[in-house]
N, C-alpha and C. Protein backbone atom coordinates (compact mmCIF):
# COMPACT_ATOMS: atom_id res chain seq x y z
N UNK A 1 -53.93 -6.19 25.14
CA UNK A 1 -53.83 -6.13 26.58
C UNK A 1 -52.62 -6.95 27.02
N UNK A 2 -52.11 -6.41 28.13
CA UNK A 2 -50.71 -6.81 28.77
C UNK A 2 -51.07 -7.13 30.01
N UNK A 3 -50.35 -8.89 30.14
CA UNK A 3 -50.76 -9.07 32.05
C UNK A 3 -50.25 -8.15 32.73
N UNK A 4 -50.42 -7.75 34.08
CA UNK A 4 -49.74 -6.90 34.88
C UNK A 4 -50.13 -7.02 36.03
N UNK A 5 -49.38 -6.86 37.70
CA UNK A 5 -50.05 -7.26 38.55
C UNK A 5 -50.08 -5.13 38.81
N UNK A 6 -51.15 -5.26 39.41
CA UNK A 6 -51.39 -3.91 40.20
C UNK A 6 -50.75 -3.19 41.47
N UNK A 7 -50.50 -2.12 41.59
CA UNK A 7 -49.93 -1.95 42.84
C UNK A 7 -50.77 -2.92 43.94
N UNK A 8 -51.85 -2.97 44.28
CA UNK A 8 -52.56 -3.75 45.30
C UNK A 8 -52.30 -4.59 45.19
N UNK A 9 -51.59 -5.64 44.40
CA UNK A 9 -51.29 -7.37 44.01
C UNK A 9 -52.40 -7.73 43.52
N UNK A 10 -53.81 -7.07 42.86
CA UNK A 10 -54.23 -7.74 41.90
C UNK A 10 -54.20 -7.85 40.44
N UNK A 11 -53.81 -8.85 39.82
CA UNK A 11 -53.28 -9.42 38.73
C UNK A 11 -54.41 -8.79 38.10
N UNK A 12 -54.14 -8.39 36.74
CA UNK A 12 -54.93 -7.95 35.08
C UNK A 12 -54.62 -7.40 33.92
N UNK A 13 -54.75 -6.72 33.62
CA UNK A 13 -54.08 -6.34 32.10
C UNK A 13 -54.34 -4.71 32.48
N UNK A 14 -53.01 -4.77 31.52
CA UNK A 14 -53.15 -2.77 30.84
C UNK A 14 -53.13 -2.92 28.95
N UNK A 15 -53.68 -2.02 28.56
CA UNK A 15 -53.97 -1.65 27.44
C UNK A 15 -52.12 -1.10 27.07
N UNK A 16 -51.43 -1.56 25.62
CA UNK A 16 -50.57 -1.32 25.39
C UNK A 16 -50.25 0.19 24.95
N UNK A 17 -51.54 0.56 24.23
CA UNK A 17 -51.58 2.03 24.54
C UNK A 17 -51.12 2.70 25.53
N UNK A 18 -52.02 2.52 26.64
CA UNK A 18 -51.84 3.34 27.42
C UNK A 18 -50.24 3.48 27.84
N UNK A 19 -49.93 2.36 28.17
CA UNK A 19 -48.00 2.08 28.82
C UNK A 19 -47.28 2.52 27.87
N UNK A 20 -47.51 2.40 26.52
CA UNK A 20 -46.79 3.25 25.27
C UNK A 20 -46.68 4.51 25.68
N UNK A 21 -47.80 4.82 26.19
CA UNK A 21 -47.88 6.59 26.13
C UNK A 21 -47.02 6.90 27.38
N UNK A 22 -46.34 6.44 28.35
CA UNK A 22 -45.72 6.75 29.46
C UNK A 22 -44.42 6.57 29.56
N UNK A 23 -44.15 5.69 28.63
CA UNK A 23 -43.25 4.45 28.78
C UNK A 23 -41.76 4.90 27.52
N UNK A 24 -42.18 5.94 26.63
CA UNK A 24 -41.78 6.19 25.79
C UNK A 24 -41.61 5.88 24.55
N UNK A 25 -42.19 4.84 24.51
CA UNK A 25 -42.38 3.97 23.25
C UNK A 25 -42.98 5.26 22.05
N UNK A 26 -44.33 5.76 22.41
CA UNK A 26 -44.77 6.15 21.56
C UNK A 26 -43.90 7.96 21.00
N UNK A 27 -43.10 8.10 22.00
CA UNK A 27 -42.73 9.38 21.83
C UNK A 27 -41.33 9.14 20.98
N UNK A 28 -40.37 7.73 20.73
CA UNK A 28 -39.91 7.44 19.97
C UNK A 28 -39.88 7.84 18.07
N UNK A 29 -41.00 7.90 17.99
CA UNK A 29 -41.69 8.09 16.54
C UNK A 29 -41.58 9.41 16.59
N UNK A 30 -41.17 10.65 17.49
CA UNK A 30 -41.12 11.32 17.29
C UNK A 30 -39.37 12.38 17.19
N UNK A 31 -38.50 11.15 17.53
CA UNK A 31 -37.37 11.09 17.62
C UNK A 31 -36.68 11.33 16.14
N UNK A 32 -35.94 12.27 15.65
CA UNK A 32 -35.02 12.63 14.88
C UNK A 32 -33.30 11.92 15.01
N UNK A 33 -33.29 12.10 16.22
CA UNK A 33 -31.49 12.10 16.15
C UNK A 33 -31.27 11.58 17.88
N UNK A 34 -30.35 10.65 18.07
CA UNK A 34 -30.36 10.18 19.38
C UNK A 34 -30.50 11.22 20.65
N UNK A 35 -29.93 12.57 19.86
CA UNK A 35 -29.96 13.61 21.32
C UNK A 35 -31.64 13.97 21.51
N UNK A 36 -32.51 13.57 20.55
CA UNK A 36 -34.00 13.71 20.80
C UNK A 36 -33.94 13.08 21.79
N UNK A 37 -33.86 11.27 21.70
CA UNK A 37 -33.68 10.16 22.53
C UNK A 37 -33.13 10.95 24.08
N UNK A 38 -32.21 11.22 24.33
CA UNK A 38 -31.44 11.37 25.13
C UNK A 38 -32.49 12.76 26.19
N UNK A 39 -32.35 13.55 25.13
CA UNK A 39 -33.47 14.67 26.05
C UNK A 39 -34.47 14.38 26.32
N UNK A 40 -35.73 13.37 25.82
CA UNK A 40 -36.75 12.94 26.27
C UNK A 40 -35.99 12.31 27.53
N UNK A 41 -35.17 11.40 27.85
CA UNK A 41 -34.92 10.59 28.65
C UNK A 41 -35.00 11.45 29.93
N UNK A 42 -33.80 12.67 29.62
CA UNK A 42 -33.60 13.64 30.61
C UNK A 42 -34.85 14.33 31.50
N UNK A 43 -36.06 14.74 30.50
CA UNK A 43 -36.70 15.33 30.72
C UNK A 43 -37.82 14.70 31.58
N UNK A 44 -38.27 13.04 31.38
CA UNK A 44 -38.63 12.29 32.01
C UNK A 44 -37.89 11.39 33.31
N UNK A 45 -36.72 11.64 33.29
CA UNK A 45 -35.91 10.93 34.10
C UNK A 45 -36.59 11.00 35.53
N UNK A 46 -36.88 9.87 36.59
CA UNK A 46 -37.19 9.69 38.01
C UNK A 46 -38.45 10.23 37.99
N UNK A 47 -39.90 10.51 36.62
CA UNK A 47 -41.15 10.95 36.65
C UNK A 47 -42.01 9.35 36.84
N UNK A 48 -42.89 9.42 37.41
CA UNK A 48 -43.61 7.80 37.69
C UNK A 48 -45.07 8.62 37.12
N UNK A 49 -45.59 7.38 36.63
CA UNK A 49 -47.08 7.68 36.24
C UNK A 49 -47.59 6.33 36.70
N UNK A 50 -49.04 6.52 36.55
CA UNK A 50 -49.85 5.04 36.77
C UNK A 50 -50.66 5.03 35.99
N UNK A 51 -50.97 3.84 35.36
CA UNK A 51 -52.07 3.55 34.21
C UNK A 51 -53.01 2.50 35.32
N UNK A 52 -54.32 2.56 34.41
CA UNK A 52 -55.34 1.58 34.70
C UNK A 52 -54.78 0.06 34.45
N UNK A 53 -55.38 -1.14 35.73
CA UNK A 53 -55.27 -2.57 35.53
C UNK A 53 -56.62 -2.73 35.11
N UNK A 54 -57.08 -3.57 34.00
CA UNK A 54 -58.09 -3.82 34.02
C UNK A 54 -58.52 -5.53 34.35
N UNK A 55 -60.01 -5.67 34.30
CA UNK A 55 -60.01 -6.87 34.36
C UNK A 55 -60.13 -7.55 32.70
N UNK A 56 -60.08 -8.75 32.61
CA UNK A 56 -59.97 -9.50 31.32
C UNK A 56 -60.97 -8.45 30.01
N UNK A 57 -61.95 -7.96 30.86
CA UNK A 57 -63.00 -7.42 29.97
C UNK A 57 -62.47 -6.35 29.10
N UNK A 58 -61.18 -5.50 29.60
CA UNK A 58 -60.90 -4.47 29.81
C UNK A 58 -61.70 -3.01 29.54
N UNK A 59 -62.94 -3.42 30.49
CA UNK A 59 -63.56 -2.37 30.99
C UNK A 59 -63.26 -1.79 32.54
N UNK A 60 -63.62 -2.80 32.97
CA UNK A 60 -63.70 -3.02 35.03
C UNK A 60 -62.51 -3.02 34.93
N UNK A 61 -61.96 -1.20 35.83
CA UNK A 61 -60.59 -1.31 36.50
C UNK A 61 -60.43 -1.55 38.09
N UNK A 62 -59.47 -2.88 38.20
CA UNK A 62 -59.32 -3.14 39.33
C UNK A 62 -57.69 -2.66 40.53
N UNK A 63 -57.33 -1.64 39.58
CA UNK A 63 -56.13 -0.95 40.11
C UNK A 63 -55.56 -0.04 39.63
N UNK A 64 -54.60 0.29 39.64
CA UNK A 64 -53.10 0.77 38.65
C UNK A 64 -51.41 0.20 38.40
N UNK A 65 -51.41 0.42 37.59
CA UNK A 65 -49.84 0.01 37.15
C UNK A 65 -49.03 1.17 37.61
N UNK A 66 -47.76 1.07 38.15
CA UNK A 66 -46.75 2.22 38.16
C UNK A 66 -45.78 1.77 37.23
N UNK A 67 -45.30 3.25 36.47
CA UNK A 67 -44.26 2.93 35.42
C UNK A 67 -43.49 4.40 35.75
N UNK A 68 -42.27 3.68 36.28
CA UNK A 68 -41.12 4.66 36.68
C UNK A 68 -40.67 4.98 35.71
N UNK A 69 -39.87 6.05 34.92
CA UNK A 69 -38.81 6.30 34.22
C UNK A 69 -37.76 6.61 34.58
N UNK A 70 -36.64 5.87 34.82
CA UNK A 70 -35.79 5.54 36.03
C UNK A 70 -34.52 5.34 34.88
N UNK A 71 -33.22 6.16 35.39
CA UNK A 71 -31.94 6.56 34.16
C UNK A 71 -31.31 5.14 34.18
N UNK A 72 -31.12 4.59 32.54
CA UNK A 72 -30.39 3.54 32.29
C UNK A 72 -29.34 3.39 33.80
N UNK A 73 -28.88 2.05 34.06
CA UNK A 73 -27.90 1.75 34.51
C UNK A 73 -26.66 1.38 33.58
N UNK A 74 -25.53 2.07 33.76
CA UNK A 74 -24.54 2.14 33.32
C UNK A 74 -23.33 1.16 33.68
């Protein structure tokens, strides 16, 4: 589990899973050659998702996380 504050400003954790799975981390492993890299980027570019905040238990969700995929700055 990862601290995180929630869109509402309450503070808790997200599961690293879950933010992997949005975040691109996990779609990495599926990367061959940087233009993989590059077209995932494209293809996700300016898409937002939200994952669950949980509380310490990480059962009880007390929000969501937003995770933009927003194009490198150059």
């Amino acid at each position: 589990m990862i601290q995180a504050e929630a869109t509402n400003g309450k503070a808790g954790y997200v599961r690293k899973a879950e933010l992997d799975a949005v975040n691109g981390a996990d779609a990495m492993d599926s990367f061959k050659s940087p233009e993989d890299a590059l077209a995932w980027q494209t293809a996700n570019q300016g898409k937002e998702f939200t994952i669950p905040v949980y509380l310490q238990d990480g059962v009880t969700v007390i929000g969501e996380f937003l995770v933009t995929n927003e194009q490198p700055r150059q």
